[in-house]
Protein backbone atom coordinates (compact mmCIF):
# COMPACT_ATOMS: atom_id res chain seq x y z
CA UNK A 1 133.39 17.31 92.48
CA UNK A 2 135.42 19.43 94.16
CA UNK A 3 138.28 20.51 91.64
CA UNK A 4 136.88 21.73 88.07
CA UNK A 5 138.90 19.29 85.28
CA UNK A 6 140.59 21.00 82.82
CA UNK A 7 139.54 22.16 79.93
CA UNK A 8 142.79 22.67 78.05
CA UNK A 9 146.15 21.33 78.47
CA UNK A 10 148.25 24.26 79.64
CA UNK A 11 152.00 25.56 80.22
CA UNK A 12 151.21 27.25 84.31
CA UNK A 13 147.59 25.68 84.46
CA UNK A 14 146.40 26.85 87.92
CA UNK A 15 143.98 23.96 88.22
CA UNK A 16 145.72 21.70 91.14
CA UNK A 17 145.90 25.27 93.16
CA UNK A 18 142.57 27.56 92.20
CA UNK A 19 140.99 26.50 95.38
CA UNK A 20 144.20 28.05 97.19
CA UNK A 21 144.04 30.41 95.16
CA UNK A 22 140.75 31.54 95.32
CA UNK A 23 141.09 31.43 99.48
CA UNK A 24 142.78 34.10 99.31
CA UNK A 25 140.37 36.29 97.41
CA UNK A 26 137.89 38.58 99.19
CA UNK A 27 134.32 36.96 100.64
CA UNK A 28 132.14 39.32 98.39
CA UNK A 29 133.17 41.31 95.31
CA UNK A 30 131.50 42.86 92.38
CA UNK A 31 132.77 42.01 88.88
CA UNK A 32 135.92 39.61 88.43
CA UNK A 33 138.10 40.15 85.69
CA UNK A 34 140.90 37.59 84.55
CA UNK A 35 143.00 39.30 82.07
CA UNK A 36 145.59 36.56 81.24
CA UNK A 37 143.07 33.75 80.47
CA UNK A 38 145.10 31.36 79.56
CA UNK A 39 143.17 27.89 80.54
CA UNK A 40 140.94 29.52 82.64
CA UNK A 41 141.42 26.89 85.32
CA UNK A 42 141.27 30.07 88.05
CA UNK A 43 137.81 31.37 86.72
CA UNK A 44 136.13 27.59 86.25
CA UNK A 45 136.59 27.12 89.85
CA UNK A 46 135.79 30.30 90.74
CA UNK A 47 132.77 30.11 88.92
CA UNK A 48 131.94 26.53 90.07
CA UNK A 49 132.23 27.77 93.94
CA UNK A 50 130.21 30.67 93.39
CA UNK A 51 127.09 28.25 91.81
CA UNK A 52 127.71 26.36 94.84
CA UNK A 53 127.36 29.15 97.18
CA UNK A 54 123.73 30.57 98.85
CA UNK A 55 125.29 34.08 98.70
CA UNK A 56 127.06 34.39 95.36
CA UNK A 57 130.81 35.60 95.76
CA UNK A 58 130.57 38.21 92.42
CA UNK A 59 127.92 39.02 89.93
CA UNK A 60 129.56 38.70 86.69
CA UNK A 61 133.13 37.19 84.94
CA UNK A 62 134.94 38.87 82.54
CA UNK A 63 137.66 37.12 80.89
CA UNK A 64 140.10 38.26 77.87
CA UNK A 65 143.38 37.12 76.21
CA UNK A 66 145.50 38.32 73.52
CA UNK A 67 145.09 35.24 71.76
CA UNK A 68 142.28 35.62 69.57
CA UNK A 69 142.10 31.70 68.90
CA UNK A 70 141.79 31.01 72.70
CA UNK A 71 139.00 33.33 73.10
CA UNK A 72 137.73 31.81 70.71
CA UNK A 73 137.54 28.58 71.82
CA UNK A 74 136.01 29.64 74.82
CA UNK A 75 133.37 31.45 72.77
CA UNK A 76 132.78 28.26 71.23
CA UNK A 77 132.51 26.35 74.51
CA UNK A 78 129.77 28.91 75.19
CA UNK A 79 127.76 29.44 72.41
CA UNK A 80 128.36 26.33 70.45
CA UNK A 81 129.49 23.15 72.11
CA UNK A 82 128.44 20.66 70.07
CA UNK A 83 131.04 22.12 67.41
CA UNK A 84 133.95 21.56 69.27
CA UNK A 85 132.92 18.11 70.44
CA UNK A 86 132.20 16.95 67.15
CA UNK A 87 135.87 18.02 65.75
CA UNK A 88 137.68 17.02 69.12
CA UNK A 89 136.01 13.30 68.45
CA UNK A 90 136.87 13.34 64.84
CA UNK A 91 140.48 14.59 64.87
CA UNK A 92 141.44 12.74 67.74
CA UNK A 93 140.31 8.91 66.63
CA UNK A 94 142.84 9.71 64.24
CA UNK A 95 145.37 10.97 66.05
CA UNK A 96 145.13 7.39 68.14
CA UNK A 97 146.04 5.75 65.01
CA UNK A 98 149.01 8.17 63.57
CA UNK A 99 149.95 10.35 66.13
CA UNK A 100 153.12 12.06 64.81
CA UNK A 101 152.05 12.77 61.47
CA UNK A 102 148.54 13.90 62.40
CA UNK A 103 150.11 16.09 64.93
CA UNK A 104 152.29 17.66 62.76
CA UNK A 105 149.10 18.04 60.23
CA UNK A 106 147.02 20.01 62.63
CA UNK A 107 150.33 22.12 64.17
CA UNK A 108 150.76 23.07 60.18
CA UNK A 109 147.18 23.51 59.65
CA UNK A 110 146.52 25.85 62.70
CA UNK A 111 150.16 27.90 61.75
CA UNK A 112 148.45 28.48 57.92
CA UNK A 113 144.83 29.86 59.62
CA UNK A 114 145.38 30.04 63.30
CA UNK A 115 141.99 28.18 63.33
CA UNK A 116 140.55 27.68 67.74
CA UNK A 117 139.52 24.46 67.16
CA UNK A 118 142.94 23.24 65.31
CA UNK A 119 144.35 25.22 68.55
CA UNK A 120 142.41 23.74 70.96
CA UNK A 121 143.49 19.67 70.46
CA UNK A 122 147.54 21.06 69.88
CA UNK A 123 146.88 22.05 73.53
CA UNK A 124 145.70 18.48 74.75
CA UNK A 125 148.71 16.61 72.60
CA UNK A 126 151.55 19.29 72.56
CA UNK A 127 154.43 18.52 74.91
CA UNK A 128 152.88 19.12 78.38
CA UNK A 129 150.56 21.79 77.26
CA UNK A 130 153.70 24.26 76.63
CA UNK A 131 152.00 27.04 74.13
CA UNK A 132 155.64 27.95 72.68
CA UNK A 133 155.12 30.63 69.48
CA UNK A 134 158.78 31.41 67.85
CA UNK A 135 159.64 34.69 68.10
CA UNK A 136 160.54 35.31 64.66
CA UNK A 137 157.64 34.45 62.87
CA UNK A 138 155.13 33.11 65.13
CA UNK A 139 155.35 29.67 64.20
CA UNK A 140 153.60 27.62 67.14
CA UNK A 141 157.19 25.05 67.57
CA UNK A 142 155.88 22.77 70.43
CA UNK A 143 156.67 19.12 69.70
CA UNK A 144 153.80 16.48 70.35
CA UNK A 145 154.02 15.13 74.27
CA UNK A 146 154.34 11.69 74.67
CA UNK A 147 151.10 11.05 76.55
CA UNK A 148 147.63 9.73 75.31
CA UNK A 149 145.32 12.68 75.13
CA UNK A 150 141.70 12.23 76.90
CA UNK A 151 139.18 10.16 75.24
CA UNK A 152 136.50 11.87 73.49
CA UNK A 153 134.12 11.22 75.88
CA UNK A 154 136.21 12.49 78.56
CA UNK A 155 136.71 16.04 76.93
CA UNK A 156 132.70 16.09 75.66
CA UNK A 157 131.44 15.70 79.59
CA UNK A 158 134.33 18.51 80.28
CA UNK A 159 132.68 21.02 77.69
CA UNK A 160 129.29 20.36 79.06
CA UNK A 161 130.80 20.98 82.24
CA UNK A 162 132.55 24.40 81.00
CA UNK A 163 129.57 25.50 79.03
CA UNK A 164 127.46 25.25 81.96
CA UNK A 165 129.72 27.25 84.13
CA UNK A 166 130.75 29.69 81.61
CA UNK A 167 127.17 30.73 79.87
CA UNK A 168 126.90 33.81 81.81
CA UNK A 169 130.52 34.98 81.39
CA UNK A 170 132.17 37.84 78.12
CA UNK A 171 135.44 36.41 76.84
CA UNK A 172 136.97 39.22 74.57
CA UNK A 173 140.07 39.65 73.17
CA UNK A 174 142.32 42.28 74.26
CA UNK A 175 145.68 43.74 75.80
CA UNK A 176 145.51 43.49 79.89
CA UNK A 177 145.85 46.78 79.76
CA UNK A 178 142.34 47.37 78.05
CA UNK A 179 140.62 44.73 80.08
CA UNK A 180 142.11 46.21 83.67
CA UNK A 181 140.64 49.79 82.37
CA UNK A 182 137.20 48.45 83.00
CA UNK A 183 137.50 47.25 86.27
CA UNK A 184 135.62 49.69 88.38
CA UNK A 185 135.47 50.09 92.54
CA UNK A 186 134.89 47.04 94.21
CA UNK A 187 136.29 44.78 91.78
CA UNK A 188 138.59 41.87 91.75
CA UNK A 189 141.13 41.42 88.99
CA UNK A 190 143.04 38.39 88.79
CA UNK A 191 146.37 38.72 86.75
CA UNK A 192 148.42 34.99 85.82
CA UNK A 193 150.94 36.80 83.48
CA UNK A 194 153.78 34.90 81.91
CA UNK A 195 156.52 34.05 83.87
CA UNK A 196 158.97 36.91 83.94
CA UNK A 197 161.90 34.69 84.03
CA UNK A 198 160.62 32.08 80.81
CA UNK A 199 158.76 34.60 78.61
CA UNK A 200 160.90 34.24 75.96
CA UNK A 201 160.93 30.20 75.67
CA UNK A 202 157.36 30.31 75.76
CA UNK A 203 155.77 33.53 74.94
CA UNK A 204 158.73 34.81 72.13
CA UNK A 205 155.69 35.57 69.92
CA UNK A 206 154.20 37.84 72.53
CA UNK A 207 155.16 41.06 73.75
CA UNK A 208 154.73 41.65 77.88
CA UNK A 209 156.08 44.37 79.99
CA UNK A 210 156.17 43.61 83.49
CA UNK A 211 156.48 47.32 84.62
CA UNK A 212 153.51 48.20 82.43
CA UNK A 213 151.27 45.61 84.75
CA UNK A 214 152.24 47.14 87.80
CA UNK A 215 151.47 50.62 86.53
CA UNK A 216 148.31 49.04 86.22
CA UNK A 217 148.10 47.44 89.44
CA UNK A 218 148.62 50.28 90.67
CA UNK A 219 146.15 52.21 88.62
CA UNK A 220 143.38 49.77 89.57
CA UNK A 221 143.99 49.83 93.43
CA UNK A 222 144.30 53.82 93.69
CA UNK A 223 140.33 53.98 92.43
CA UNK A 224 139.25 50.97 94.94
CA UNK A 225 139.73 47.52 92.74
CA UNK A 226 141.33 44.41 94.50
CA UNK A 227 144.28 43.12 92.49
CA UNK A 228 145.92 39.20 92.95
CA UNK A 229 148.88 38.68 91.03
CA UNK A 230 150.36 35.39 90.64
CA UNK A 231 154.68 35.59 89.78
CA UNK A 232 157.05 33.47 89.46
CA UNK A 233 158.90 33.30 93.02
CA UNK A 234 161.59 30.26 93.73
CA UNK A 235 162.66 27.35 91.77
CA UNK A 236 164.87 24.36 92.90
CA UNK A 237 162.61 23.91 96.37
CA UNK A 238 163.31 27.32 97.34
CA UNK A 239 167.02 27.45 96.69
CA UNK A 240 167.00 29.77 93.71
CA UNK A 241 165.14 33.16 93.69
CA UNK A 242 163.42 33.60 90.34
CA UNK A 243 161.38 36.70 91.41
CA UNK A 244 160.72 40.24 90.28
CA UNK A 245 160.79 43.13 93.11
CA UNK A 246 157.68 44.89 92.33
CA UNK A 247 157.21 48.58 93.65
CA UNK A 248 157.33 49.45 97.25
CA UNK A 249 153.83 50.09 98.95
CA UNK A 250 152.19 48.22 95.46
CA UNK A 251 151.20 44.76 97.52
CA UNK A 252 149.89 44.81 101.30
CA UNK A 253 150.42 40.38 101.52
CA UNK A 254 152.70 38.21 99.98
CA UNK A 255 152.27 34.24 100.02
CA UNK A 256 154.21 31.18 98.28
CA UNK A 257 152.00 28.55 96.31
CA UNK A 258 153.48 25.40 95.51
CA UNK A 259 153.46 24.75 92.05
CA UNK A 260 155.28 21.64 91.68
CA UNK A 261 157.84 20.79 89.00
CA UNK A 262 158.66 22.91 86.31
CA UNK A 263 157.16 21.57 82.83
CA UNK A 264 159.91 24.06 80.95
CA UNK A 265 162.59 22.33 83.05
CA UNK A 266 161.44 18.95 81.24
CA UNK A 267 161.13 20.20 78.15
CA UNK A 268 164.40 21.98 78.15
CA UNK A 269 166.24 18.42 79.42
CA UNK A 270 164.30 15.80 77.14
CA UNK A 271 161.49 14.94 79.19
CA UNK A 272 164.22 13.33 81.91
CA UNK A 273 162.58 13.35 85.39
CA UNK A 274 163.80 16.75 87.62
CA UNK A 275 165.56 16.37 90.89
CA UNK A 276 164.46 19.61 92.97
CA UNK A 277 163.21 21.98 90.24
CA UNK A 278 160.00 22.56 92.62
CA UNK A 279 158.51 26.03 91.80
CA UNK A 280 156.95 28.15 93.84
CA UNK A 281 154.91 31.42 92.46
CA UNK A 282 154.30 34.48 94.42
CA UNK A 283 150.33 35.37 95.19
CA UNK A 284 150.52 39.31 95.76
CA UNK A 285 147.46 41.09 97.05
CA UNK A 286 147.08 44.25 96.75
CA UNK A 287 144.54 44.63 100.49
């Protein structure tokens, strides 16, 4: 194995791209903190690589969210996988056999009680993992994707998988902000916010202040922490610029990672297939 499956289905999933990624980071670090979890696809293969390793890369992983229902489910992957088997193997034989309406069951179920395991299969049959909340109340609007989600079997070995990586790891729930506060000298944060340019399709239910993550970045690298940021950058194979300027002097690189096409794009046009809507994000380093 050399890529770490996913876990969740997810809007900006770094999975195809975390070895890239993770190139880029420094040989030897102390503490790594991911403070847009997201899927996690970043920190699996990080943590994957570093088991892998003679000399380990980092000593520990902290990841955090905003979405307390995400943690969760990766608290659950830790501490109890055998729970979130069991429901993933229930819930899904019967999605197989009434997809629509038992999508539309759970989606209603997990907007009453915001419930991480409810959350967990609306990522693997929502429309191409897209996590869309609407802005006035919440309301998790994603329609169901057309695609078969994984067999149970499938997702069990994955959870094995995660729960063996992720044992050693704290997944809390808090702002960036808090989490980025805690990283000390010798650090490495790794920051995946929401696209600057789409926030508002997908995050509406979220609040998220670009300028308030670069005073941040900036914070961490005065007292010695590394910071990687990935941004959006260009869409339409490089044609269009979708990118924010950050500060001058804030980043000392600057590379473009394929991405591939864009999953709002699709979403936005009926599913139709996209001619040149490749995107590309921005990887800023801050050494």
């Amino acid at each position: 194995m050399s890529k770490v499956p996913a876990l969740l289905k997810w809007i900006g999933n770094k999975q195809r791209f975390a070895e890239t990624i993770i190139s880029y980071m420094p040989e030897q670090f102390n503490d790594y903190y991911e403070p847009f979890l997201g899927s996690g696809a970043v920190m699996a293969q990080l943590l994957y690589q570093n088991s892998m390793n003679q000399t380990p890369m980092f000593v520990h992983s902290y990841a955090s969210d905003i979405l307390p229902f995400l943690i969760d489910i990766f608290n659950i992957v830790k501490y109890d996988p055998q729970q979130i088997k069991e429901y993933y193997s229930k819930e899904i034989e019967e999605y197989y056999q009434n997809p629509s309406d038992k999508y539309n069951e759970i989606r209603d179920r997990f907007n009453t009680n915001h419930n991480a395991l409810d959350f967990c299969l609306l990522s693997r049959t929502c429309y191409s993992g897209i996590i869309r909340f609407r802005k006035v109340d919440g309301y998790m609007s994603t329609p169901r994707g057309p695609h078969n989600p994984i067999k149970p079997e499938t997702f069990s070995k994955r959870v094995d998988l995660w729960h063996s990586l992720i044992k050693d790891s704290t997944f809390s729930t808090m702002s960036f902000e808090e989490c980025m506060d805690s990283a000390k000298p010798g650090d490495l944060v790794y920051c995946d916010p929401p696209y600057t340019h789409s926030q508002s399709i997908i995050y509406g239910a979220q609040t998220f202040n670009i300028e308030n993550l670069f005073t941040k970045i900036a914070e961490c690298k005065a007292r010695g922490v590394y910071v990687m940021l990935s941004i959006n950058g260009t869409r339409e194979s490089n044609k269009k610029d979708i990118s924010i300027a950050p500060p001058t002097g804030l980043f000392n690189r600057e590379v473009f990672v394929n991405c591939g096409t864009s999953m709002i794009d699709r979403l936005q046009n009926a599913g139709q297939t996209m001619q040149n809507e490749v995107v590309h994000d921005k990887l800023l380093l801050t050494w």
